[in-house]
Protein backbone atom coordinates (compact mmCIF):
# COMPACT_ATOMS: atom_id res chain seq x y z
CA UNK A 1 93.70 81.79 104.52
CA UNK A 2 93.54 84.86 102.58
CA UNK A 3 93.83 88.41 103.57
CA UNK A 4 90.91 89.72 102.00
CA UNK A 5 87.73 87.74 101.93
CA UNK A 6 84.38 88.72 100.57
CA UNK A 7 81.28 87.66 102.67
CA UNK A 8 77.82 88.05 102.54
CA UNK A 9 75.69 88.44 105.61
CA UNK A 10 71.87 90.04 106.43
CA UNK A 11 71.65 93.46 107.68
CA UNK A 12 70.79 93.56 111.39
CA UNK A 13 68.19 96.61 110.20
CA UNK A 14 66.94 96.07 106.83
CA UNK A 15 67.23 92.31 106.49
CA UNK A 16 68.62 92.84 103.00
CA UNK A 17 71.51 90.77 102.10
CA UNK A 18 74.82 92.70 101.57
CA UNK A 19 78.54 92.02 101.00
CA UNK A 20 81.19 92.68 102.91
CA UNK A 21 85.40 92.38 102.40
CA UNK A 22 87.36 91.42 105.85
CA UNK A 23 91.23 91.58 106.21
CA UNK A 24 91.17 87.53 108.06
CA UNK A 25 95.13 88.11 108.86
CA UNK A 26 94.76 91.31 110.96
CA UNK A 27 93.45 89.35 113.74
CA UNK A 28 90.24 89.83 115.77
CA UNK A 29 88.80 92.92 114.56
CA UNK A 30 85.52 95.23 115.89
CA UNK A 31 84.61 98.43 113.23
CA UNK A 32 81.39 99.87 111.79
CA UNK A 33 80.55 99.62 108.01
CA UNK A 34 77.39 101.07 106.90
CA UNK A 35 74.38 99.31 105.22
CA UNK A 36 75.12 99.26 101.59
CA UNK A 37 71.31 99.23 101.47
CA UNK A 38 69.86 101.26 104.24
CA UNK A 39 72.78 102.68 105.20
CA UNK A 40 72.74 102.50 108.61
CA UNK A 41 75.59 101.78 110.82
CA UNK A 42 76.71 98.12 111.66
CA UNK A 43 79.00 96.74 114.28
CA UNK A 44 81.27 93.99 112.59
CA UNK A 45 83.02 91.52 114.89
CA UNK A 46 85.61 89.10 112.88
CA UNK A 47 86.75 86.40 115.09
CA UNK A 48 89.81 85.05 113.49
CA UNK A 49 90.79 82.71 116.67
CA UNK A 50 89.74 79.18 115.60
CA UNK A 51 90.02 77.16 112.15
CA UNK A 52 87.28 79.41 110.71
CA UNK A 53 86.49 83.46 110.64
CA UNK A 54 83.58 83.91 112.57
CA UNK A 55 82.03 87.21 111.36
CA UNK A 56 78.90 88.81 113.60
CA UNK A 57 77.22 91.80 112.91
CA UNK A 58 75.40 93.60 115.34
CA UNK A 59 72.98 96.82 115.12
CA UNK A 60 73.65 100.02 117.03
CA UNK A 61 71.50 99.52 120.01
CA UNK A 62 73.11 95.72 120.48
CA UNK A 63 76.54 97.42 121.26
């Protein structure tokens, strides 16, 4: 797997599509990145524990 891997995912807020680069090898992983669109702030969860990244984002209010 790589380190850095570009994703793209739906804003919990705007609905807009938007792209996002995780670090895969630094483990499970819970930050905010802000809406490249609407810039409000997301809550990214990167599960790294299985074969696959799983990669949730959350809005504000779901923390």
């Amino acid at each position: 797997m790589q380190s850095l891997e570009a994703v793209s995912r739906t804003c919990p807020y705007c609905g807009e599509p938007i792209e996002l680069v995780v670090d895969c090898t630094a483990g499970n992983q819970q930050y905010f990145e802000d809406c490249s669109v609407c810039c409000k702030p997301i809550m990214v969860e990167l599960d790294v524990e299985g074969p696959d990244a799983v990669i949730s984002l959350k809005d504000e209010n779901e923390v």
